[in-house]
Protein backbone atom coordinates (compact mmCIF):
# COMPACT_ATOMS: atom_id res chain seq x y z
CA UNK A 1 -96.15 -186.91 11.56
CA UNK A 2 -97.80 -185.15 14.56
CA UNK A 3 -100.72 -186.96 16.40
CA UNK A 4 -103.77 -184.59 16.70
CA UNK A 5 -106.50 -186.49 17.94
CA UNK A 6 -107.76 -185.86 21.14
CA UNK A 7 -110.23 -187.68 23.21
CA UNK A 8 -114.19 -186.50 23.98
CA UNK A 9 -112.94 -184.48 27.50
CA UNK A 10 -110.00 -182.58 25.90
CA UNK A 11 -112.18 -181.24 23.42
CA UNK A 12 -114.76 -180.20 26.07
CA UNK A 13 -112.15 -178.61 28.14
CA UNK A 14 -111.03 -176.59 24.76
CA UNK A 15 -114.77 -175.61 24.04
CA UNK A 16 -115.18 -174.43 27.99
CA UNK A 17 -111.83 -172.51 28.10
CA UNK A 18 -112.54 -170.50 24.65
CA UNK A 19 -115.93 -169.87 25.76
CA UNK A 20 -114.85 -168.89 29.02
CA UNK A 21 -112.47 -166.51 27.26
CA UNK A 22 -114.77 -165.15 24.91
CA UNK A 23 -117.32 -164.27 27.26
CA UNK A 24 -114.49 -162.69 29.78
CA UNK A 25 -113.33 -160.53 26.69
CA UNK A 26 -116.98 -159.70 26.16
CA UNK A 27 -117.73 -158.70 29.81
CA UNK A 28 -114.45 -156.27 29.63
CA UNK A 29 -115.25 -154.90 26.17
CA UNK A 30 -118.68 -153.84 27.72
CA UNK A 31 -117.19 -152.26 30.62
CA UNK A 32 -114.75 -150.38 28.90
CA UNK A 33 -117.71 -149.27 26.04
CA UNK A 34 -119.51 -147.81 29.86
CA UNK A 35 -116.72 -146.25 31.14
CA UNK A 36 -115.93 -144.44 27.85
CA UNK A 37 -119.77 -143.63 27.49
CA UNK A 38 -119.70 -141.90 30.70
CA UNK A 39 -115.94 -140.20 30.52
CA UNK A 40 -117.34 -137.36 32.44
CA UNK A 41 -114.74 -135.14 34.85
CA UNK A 42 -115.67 -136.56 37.92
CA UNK A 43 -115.61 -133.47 40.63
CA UNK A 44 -112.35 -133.99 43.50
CA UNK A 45 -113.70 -133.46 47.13
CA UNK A 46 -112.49 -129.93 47.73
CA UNK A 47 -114.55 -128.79 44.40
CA UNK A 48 -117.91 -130.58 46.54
CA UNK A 49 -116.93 -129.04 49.20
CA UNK A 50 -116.77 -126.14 47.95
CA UNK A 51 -119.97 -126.04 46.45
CA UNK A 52 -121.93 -127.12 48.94
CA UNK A 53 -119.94 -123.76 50.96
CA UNK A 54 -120.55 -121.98 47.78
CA UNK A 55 -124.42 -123.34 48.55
CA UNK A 56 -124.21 -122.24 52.40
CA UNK A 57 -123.50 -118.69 51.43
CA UNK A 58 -125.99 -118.30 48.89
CA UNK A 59 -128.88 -119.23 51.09
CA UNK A 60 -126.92 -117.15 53.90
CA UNK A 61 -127.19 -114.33 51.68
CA UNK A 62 -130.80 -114.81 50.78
CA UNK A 63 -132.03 -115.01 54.15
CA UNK A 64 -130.00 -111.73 55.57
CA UNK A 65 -131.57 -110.38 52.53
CA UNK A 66 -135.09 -111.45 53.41
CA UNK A 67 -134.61 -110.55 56.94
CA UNK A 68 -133.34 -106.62 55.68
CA UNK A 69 -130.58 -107.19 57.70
CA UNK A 70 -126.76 -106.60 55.85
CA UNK A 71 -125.02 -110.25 55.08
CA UNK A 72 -121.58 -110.47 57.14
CA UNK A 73 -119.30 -113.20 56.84
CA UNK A 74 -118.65 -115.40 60.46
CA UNK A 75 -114.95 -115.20 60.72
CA UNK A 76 -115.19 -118.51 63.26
CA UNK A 77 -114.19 -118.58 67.02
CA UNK A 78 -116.47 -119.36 70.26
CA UNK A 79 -120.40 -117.77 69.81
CA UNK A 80 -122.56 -116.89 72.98
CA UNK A 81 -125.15 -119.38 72.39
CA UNK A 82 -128.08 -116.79 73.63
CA UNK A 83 -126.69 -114.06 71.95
CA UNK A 84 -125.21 -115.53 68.81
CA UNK A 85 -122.35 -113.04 68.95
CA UNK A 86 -118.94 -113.66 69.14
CA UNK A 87 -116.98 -114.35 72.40
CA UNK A 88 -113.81 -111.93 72.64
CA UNK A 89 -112.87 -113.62 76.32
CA UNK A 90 -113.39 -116.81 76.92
CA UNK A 91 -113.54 -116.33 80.49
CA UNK A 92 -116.27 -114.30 80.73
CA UNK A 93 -118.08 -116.85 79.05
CA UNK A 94 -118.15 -119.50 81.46
């Protein structure tokens, strides 16, 4: 025959663990209920970045627009920074 008394701190211990348990299980049953709540496609940096150049352009646009002037795209390299116009030679620019 098996022995299965146990004293008044065994029995507390028992009580604490499954209560710890139970509210741990709780805590990640919550957390997974939020995540699937809010299963959203998260955007990847190049698609933010590219909307905030997508962004850049459109209030580019507007403003060439506004200022009747035509819209040209900056194809990047050194600018004169009184003229605003590209530098061909950089030697002639310092």
């Amino acid at each position: 025959m098996v022995n299965l008394a146990y004293d008044a701190d065994q029995v507390h211990a028992l009580i604490f663990a499954a209560y710890v348990r139970g509210r741990y299980d709780a805590d990640v049953n919550e957390l997974h209920g939020t995540w699937a709540e809010h299963r959203e496609p998260r955007a990847t940096r190049e698609q933010r970045v590219q909307a905030r150049l997508d962004e850049m352009d459109r209030a580019a646009r507007a403003r060439a627009e506004r200022e009747g002037r035509p819209y040209r795209i900056y194809p990047g390299g050194p600018v004169d920074f009184e003229t605003g116009r590209p530098v061909r030679r950089l030697e002639t620019a310092a």
